[in-house]
N, C-alpha and C. Protein backbone atom coordinates (compact mmCIF):
# COMPACT_ATOMS: atom_id res chain seq x y z
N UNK A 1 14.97 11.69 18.01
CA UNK A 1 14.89 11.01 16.73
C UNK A 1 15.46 11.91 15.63
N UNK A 2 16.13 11.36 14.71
CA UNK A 2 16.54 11.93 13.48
C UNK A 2 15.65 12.38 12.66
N UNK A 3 15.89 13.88 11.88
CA UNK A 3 15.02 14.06 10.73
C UNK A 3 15.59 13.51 9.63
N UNK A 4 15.09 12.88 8.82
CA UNK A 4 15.26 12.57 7.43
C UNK A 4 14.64 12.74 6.15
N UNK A 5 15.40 13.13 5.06
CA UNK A 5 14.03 13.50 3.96
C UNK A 5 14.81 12.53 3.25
N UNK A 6 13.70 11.84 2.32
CA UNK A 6 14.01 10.78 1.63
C UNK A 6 12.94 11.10 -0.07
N UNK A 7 14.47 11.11 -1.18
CA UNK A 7 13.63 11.46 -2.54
C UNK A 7 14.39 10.27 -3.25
N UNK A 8 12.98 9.85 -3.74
CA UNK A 8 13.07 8.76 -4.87
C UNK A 8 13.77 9.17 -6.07
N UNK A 9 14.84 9.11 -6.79
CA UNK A 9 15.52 9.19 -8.14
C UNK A 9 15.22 8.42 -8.92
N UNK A 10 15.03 7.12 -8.70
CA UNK A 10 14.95 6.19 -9.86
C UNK A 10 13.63 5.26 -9.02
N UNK A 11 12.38 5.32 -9.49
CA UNK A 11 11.73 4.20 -8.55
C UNK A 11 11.50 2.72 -9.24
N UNK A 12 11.56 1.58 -8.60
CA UNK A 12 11.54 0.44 -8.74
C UNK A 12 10.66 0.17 -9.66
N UNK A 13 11.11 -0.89 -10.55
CA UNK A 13 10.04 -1.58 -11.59
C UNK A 13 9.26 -2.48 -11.57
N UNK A 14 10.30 -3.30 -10.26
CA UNK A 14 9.36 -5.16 -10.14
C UNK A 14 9.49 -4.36 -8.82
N UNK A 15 8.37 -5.05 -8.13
CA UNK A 15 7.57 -4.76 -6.36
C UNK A 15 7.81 -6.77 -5.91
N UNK A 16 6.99 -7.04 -6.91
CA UNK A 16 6.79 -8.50 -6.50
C UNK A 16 7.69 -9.68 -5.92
N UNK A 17 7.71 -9.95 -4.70
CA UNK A 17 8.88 -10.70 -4.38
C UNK A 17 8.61 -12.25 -4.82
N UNK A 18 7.39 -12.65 -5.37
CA UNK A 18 7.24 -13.81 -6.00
C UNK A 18 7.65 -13.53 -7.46
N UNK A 19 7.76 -14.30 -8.40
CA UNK A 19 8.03 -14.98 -9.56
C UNK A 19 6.50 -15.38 -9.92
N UNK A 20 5.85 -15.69 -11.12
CA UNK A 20 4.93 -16.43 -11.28
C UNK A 20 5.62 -17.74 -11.74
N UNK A 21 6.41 -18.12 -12.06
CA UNK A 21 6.64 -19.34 -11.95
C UNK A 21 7.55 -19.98 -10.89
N UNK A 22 7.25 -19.25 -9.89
CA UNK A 22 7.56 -19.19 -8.59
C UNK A 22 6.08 -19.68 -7.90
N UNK A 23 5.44 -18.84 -8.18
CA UNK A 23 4.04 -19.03 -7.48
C UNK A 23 3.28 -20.35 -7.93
N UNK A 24 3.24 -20.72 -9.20
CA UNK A 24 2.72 -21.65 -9.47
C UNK A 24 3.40 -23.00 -9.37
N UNK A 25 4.45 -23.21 -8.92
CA UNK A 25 5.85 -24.16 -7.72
C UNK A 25 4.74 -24.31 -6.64
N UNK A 26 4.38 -23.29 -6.25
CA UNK A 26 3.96 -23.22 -4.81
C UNK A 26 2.56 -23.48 -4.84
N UNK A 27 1.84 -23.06 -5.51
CA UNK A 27 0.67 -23.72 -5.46
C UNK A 27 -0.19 -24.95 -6.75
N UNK A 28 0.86 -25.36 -7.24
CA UNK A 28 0.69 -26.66 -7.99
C UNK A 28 0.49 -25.98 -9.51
N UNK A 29 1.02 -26.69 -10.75
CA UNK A 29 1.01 -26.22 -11.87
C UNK A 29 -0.58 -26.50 -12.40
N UNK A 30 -1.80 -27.40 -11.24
CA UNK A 30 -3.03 -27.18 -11.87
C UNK A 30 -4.47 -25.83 -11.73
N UNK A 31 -3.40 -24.89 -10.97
CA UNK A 31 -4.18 -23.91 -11.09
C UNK A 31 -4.82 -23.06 -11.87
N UNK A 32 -5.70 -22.44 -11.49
CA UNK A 32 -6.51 -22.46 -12.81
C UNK A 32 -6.32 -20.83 -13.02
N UNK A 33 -6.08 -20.11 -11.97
CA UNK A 33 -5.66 -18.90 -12.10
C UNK A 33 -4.62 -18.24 -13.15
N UNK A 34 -5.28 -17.24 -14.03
CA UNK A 34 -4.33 -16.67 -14.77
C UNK A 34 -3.16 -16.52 -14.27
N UNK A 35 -2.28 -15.85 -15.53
CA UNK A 35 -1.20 -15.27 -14.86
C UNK A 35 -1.44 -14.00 -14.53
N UNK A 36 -2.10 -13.03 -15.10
CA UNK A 36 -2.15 -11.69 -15.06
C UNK A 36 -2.70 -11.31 -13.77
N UNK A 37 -3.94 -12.13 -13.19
CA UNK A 37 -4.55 -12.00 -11.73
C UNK A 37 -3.35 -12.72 -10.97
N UNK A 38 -2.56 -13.86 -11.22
CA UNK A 38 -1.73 -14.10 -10.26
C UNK A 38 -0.32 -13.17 -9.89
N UNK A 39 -0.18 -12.36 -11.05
CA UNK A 39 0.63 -11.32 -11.61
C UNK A 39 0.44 -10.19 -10.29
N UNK A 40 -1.27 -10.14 -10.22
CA UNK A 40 -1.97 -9.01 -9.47
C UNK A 40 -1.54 -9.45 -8.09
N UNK A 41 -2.23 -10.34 -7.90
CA UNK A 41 -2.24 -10.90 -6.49
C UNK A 41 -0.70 -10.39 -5.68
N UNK A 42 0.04 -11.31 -6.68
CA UNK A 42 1.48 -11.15 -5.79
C UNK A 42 2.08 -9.80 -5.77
N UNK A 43 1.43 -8.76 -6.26
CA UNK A 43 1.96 -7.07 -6.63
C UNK A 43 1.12 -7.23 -5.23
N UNK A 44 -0.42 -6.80 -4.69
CA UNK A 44 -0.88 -6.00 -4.15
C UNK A 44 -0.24 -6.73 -3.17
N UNK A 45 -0.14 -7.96 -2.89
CA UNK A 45 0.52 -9.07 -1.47
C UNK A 45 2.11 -8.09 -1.08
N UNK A 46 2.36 -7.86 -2.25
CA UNK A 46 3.89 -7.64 -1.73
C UNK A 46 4.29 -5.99 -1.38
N UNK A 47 3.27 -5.42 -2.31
CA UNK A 47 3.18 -4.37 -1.49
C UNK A 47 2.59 -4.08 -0.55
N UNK A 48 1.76 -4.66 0.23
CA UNK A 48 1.08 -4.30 1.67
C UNK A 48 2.24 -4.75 2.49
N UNK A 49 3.22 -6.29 2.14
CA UNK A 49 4.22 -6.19 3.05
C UNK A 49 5.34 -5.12 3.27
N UNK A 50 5.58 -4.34 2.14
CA UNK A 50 6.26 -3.49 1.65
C UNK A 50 5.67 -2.41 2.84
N UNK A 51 4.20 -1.91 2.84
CA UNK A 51 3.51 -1.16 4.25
C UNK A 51 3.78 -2.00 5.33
N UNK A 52 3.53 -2.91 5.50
CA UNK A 52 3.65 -3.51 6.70
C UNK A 52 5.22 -3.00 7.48
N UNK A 53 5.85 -3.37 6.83
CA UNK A 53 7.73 -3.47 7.10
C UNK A 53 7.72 -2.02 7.24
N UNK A 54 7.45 -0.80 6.81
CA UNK A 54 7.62 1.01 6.97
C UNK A 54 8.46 0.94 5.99
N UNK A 55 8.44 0.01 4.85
CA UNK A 55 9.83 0.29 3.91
C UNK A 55 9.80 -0.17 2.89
N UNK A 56 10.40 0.49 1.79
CA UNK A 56 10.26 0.20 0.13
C UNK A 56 11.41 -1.09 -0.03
N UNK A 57 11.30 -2.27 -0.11
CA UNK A 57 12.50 -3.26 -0.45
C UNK A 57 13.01 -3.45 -1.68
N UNK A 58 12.27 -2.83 -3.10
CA UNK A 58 12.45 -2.73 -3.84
C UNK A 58 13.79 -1.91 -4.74
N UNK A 59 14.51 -2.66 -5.51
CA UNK A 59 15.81 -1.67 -5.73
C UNK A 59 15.35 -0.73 -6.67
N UNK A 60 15.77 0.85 -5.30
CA UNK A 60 15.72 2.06 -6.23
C UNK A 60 17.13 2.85 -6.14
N UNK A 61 17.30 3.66 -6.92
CA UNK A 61 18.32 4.74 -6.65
C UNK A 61 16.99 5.73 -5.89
N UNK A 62 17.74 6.09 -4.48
CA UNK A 62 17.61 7.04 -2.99
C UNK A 62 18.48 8.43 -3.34
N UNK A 63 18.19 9.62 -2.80
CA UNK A 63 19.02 10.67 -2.08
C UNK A 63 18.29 10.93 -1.02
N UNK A 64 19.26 10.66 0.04
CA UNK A 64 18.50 10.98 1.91
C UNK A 64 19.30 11.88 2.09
N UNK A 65 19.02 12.63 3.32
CA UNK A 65 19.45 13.92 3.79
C UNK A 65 18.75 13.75 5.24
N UNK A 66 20.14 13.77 6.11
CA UNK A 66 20.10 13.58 7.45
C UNK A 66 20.32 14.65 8.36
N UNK A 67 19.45 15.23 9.55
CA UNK A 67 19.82 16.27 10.05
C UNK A 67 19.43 15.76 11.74
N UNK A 68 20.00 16.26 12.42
CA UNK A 68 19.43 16.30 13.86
C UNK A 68 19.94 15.00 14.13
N UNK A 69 21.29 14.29 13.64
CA UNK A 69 21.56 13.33 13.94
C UNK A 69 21.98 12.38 15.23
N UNK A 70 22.52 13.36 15.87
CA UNK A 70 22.80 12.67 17.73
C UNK A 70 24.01 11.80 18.15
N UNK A 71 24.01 11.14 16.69
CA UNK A 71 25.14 10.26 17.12
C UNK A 71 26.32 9.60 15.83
N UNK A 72 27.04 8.45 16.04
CA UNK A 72 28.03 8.43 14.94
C UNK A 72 27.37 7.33 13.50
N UNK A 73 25.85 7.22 13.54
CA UNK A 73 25.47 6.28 12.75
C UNK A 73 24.22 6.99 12.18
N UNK A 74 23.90 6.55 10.62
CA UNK A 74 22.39 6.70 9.96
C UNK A 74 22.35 5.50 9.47
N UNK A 75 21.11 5.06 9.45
CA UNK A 75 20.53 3.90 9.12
C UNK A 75 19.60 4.27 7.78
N UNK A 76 20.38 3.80 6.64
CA UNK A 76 19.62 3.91 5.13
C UNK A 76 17.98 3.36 5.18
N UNK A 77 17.26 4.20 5.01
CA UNK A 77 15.60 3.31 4.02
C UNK A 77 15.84 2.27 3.26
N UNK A 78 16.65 2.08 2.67
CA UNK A 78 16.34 1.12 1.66
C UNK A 78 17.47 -0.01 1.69
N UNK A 79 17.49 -0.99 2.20
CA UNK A 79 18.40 -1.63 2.26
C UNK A 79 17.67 -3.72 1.93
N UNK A 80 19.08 -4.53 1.42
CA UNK A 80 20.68 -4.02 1.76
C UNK A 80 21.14 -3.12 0.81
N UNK A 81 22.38 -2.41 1.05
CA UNK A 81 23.00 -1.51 0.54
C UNK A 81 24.56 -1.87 0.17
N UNK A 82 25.09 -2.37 -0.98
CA UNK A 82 26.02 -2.32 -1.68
C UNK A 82 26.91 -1.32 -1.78
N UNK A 83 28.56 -2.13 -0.76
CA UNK A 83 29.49 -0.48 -1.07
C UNK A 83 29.32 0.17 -2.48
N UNK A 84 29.39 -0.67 -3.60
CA UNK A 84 29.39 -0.47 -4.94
C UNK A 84 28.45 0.32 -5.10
N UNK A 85 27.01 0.45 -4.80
CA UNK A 85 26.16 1.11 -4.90
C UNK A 85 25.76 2.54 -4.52
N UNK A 86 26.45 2.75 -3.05
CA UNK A 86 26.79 3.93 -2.82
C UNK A 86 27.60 5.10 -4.04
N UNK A 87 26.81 6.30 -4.55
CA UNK A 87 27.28 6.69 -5.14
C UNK A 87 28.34 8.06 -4.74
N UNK A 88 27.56 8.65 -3.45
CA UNK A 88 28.17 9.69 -2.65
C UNK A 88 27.70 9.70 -1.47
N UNK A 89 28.58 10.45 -0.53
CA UNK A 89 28.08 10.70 0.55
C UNK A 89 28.84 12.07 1.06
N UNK A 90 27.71 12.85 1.54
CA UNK A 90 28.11 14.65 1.82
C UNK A 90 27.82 14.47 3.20
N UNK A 91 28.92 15.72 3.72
CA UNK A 91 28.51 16.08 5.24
C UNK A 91 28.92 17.21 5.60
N UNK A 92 28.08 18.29 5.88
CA UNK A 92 28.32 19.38 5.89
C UNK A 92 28.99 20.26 4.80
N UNK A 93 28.49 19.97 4.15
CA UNK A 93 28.76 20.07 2.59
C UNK A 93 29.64 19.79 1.64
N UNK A 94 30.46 19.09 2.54
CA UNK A 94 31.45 18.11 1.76
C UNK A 94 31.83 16.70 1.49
N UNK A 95 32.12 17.01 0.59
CA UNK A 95 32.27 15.15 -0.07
C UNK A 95 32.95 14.19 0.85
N UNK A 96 32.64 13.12 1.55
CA UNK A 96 33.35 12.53 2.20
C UNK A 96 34.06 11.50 1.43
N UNK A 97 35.45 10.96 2.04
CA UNK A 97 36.25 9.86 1.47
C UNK A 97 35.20 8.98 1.72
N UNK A 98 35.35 7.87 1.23
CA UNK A 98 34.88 6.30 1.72
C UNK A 98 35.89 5.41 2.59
N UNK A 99 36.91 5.85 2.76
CA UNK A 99 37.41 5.05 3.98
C UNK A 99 37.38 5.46 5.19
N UNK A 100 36.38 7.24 4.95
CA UNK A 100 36.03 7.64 6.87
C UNK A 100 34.63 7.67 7.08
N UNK A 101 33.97 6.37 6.32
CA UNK A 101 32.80 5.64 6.65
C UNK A 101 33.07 4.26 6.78
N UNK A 102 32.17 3.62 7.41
CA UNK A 102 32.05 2.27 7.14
C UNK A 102 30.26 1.90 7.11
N UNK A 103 30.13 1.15 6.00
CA UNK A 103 28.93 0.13 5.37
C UNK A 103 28.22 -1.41 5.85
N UNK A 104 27.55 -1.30 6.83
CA UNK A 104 27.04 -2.54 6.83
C UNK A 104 26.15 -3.08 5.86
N UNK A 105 26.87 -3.71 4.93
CA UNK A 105 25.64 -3.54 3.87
C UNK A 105 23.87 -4.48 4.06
N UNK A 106 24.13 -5.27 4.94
CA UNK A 106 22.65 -5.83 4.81
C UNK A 106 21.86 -4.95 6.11
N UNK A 107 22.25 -4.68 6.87
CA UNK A 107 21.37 -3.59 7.77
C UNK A 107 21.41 -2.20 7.16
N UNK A 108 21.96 -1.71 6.09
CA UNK A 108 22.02 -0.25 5.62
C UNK A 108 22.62 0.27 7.03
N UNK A 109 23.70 0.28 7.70
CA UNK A 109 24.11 1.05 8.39
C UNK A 109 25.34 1.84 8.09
N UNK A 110 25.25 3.15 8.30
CA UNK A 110 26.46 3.96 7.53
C UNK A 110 27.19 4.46 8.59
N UNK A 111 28.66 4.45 9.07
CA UNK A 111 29.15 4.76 10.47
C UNK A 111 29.95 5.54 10.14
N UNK A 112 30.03 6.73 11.22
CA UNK A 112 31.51 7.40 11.25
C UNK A 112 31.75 7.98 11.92
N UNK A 113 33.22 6.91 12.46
CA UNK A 113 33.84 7.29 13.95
C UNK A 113 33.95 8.42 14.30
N UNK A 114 34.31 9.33 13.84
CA UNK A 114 34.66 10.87 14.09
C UNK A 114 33.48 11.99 13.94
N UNK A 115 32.22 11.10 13.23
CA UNK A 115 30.96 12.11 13.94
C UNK A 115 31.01 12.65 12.70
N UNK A 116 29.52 12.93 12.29
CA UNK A 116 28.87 13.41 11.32
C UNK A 116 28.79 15.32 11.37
N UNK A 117 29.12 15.80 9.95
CA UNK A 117 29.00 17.21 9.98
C UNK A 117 27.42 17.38 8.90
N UNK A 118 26.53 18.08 9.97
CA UNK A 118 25.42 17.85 9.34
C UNK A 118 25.27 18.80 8.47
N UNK A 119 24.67 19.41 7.07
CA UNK A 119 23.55 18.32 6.86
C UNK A 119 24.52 16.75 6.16
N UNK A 120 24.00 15.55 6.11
CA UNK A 120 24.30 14.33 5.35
C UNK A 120 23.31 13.94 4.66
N UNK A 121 23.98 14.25 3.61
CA UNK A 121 23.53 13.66 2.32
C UNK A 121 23.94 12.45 1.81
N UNK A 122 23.17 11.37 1.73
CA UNK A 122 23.37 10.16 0.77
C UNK A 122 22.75 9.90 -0.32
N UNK A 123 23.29 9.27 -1.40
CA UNK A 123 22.64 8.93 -2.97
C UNK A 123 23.56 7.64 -3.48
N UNK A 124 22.44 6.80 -3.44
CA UNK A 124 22.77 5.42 -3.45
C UNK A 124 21.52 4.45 -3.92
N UNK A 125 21.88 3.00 -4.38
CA UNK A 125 21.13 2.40 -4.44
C UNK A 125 20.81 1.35 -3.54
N UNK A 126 19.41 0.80 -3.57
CA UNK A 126 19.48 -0.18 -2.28
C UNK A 126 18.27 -0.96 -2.33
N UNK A 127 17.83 -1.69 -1.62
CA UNK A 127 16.52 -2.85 -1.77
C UNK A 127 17.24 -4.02 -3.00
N UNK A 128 16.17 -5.02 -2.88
CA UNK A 128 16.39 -6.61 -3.20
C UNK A 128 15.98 -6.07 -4.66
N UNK A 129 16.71 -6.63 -6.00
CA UNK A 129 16.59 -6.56 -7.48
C UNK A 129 15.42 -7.77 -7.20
N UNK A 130 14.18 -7.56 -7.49
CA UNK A 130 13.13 -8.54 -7.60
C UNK A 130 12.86 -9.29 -8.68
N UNK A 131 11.77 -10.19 -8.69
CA UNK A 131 11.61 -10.97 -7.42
C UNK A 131 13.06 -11.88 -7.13
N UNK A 132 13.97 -11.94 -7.88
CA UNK A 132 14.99 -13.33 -8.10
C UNK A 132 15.72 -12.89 -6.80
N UNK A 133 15.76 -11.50 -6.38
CA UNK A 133 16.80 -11.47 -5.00
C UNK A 133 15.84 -11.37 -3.49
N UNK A 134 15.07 -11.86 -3.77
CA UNK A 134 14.19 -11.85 -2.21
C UNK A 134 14.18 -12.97 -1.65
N UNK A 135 14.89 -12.36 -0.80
CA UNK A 135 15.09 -13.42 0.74
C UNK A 135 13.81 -14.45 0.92
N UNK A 136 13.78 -15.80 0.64
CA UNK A 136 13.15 -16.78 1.07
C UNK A 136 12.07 -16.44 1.63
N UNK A 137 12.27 -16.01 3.31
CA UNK A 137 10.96 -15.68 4.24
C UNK A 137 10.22 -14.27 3.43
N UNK A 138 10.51 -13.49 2.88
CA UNK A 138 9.59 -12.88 2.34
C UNK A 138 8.61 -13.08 1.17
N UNK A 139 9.32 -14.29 0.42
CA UNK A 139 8.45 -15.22 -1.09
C UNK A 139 7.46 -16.40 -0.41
N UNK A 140 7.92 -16.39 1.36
CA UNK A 140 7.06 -17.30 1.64
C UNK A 140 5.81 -16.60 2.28
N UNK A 141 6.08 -15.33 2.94
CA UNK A 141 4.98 -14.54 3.66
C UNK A 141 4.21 -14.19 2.22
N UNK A 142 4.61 -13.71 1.05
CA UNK A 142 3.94 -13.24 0.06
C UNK A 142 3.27 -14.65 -0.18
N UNK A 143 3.90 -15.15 -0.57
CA UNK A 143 2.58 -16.94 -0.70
C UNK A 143 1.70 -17.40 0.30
N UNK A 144 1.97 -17.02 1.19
CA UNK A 144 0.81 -17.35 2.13
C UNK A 144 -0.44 -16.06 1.87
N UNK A 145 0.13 -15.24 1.70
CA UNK A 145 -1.28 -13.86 1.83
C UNK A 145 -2.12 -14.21 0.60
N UNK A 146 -1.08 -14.41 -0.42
CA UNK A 146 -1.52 -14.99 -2.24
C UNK A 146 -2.40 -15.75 -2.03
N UNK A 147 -2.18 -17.06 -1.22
CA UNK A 147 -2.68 -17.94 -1.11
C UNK A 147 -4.16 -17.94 0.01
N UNK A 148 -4.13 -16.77 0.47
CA UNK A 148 -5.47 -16.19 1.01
C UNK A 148 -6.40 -15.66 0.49
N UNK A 149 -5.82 -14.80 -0.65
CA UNK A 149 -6.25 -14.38 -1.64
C UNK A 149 -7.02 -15.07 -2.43
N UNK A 150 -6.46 -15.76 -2.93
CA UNK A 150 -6.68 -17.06 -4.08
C UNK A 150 -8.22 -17.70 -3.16
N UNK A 151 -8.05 -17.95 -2.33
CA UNK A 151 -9.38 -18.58 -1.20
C UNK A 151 -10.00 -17.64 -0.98
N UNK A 152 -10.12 -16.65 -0.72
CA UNK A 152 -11.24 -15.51 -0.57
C UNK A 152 -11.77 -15.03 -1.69
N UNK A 153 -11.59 -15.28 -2.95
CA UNK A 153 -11.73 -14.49 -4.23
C UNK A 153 -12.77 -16.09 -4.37
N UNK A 154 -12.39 -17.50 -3.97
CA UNK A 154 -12.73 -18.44 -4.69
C UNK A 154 -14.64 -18.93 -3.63
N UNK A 155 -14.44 -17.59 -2.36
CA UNK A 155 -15.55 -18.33 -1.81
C UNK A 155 -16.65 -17.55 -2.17
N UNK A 156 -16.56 -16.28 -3.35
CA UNK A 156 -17.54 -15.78 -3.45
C UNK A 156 -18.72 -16.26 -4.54
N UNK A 157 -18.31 -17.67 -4.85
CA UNK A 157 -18.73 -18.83 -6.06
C UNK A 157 -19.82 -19.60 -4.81
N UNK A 158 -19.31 -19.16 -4.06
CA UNK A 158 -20.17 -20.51 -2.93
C UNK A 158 -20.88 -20.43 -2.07
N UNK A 159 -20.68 -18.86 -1.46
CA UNK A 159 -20.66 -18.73 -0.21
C UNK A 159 -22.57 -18.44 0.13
N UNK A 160 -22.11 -19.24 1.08
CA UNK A 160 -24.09 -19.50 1.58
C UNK A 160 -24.34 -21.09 1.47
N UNK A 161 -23.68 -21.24 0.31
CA UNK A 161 -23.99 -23.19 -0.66
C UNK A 161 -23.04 -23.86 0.33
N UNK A 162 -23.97 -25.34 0.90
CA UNK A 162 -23.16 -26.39 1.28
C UNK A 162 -23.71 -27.77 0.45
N UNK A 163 -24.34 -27.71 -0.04
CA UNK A 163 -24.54 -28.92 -1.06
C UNK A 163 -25.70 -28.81 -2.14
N UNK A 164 -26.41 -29.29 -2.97
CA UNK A 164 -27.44 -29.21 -4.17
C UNK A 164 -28.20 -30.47 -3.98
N UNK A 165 -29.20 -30.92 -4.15
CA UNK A 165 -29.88 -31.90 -4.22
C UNK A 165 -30.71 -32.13 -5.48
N UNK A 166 -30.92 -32.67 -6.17
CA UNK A 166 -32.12 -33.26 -7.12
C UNK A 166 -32.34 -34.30 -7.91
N UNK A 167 -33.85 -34.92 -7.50
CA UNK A 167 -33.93 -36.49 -7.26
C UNK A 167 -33.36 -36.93 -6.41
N UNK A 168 -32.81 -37.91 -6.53
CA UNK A 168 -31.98 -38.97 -5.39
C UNK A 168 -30.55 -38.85 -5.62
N UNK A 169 -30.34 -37.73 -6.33
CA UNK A 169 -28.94 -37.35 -6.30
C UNK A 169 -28.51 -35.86 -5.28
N UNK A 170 -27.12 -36.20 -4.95
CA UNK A 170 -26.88 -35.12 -3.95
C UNK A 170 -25.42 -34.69 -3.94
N UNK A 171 -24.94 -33.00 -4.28
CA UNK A 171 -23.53 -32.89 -4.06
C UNK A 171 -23.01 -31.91 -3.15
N UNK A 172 -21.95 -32.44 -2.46
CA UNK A 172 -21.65 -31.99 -1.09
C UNK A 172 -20.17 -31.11 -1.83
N UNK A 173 -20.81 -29.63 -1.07
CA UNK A 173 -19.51 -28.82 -2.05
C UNK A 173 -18.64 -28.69 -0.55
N UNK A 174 -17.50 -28.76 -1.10
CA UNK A 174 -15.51 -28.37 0.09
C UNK A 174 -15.75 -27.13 0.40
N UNK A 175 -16.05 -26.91 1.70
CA UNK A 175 -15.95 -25.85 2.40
C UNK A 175 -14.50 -25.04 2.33
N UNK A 176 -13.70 -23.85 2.19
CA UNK A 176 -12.65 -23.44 1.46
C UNK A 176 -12.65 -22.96 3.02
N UNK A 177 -13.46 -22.60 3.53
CA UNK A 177 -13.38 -22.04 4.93
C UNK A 177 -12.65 -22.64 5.99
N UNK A 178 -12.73 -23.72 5.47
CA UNK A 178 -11.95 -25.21 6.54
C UNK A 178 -10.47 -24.93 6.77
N UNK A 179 -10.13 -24.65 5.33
CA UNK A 179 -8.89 -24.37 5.38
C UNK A 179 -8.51 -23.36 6.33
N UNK A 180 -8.85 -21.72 5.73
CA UNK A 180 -8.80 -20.76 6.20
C UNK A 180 -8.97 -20.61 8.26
N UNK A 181 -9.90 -21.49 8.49
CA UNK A 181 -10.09 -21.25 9.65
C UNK A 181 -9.45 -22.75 11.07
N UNK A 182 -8.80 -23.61 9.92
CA UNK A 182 -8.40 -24.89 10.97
C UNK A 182 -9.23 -25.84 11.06
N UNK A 183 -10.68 -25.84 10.42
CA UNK A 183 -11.58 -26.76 10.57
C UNK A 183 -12.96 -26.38 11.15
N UNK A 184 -12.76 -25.27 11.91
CA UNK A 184 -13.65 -24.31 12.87
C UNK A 184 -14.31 -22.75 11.90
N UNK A 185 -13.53 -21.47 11.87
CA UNK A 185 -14.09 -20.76 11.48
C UNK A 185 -13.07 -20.15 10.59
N UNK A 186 -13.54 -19.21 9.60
CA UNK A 186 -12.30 -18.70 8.69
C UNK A 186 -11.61 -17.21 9.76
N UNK A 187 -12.45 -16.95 10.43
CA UNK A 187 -11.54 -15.78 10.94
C UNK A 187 -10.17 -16.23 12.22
N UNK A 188 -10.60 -17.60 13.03
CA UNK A 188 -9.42 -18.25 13.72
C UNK A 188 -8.31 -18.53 12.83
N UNK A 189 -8.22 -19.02 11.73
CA UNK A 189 -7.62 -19.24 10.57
C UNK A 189 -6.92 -18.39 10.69
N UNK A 190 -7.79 -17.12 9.45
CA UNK A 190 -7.10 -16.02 9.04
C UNK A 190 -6.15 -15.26 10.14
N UNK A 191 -6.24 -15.41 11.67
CA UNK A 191 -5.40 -14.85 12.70
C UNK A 191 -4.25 -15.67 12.89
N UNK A 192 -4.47 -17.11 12.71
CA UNK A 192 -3.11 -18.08 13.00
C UNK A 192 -2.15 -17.60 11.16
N UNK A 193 -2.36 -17.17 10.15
CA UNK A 193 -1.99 -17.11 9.19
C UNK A 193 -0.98 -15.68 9.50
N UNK A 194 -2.12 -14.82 9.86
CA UNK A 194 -1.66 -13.39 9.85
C UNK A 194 -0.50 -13.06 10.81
N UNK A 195 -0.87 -13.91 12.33
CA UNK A 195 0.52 -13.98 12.89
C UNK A 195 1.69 -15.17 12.22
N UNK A 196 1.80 -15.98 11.49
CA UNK A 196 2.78 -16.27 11.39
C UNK A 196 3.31 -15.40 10.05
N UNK A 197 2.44 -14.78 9.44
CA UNK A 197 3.01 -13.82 8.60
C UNK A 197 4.06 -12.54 9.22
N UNK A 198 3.61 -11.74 10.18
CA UNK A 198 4.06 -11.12 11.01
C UNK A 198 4.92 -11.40 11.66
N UNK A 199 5.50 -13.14 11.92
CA UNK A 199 6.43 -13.19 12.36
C UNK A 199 7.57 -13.21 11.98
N UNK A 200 7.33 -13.25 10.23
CA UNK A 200 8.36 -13.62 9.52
C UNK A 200 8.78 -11.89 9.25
N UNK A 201 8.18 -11.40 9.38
CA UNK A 201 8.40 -10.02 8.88
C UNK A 201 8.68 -8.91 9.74
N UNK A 202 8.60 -9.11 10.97
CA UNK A 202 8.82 -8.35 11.78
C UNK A 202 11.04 -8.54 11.76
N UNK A 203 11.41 -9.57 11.20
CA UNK A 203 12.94 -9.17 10.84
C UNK A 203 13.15 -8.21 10.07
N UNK A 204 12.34 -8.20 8.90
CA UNK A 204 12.33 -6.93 7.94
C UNK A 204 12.00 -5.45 8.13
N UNK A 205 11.38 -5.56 9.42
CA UNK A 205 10.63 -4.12 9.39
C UNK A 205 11.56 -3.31 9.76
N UNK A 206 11.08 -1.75 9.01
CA UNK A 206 12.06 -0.87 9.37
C UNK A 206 11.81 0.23 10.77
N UNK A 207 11.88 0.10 11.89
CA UNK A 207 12.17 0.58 13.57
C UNK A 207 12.87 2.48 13.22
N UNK A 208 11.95 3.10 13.26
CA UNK A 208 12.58 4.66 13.30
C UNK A 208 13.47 5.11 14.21
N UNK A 209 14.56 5.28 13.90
CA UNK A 209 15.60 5.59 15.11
C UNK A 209 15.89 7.59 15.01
């Protein structure tokens, strides 16, 4: 495996791959939820996917430094990666051209045929400008966790209560659990949720090579 050291230069401002008026699209404009908690929600949602994936998606300016490399490729942290964005690239302490690399820019892969003189240094920018550049399946995994959120925060109003009685009147409160769990329990739920979250995200994750 490659060593790599990886220093943040510029770190990201927006995390959130939702929009709030993104989020509230998605879960109906009668919600009653602030913006500032929905603000929250979709930060802590998007950064646990952010852990989940081993990787910052957020656009920062990077300098990596590659050693113990093995072979004719490094694979950037932070991607996708924009030729434009690339600001340099060193190898063995010299400046390389850009036409004796080549850029895949949505896998961050950096190639060169003739073999790397180590150490390699890169300084570049990379990750999705948020939330407006995040890939679909990730605004939808973040809405689903949001949207777990939003139900777990809402059962602590209830939880124990299935209806009130007094006199000959009687009110039968919506189990929120129903949802969460398929009709059965909230933790079957919360596992059919969590894997299809995981499935969407396991394209994103970043694999240590």
């Amino acid at each position: 495996m490659a060593d790599r050291t990886i220093k943040i230069l510029t770190p990201a401002t927006e995390i959130g791959f939702l929009s709030i008026a993104e989020a509230r699209l998605l879960f109906g404009a009668t919600t009653t939820v602030s913006d500032a908690s929905l603000q929250f929600m979709i930060d802590i949602n998007s950064a646990s996917i952010m852990r989940l994936c081993n990787r910052i998606m957020a656009y920062e300016e990077v300098k990596e430094t590659w050693r113990d490399i093995g072979n004719r490729r490094v694979f950037l942290s932070h991607w996708p990666v924009k030729e434009a964005d690339v600001e340099s690239v060193y190898a063995g302490g010299a400046l390389v051209d850009p036409a004796d690399y080549e850029l895949e820019e949505e896998s961050g892969k950096l190639s060169n045929f003739q073999g790397w003189a180590e150490d390699v240094v890169v300084t570049y920018w990379g990750g999705y400008l948020l939330p407006d550049n995040a890939p679909l399946p990730l605004k939808q995994a973040t809405a689903m966790l949001v949207r777990d959120t939003k139900i777990m925060s809402s059962l602590e109003g209830v939880a124990g209560i299935r209806s009130l009685g007094y006199r000959e009147k009687r009110v039968q409160f919506f189990d929120p659990t129903k949802i969460l769990g398929g009709g059965t329990t909230g933790s079957g739920g919360l596992s059919v949720m969590n894997t299809a979250v995981n499935r969407l995200l396991v394209h994103y994750t970043r694999w240590e090579v």
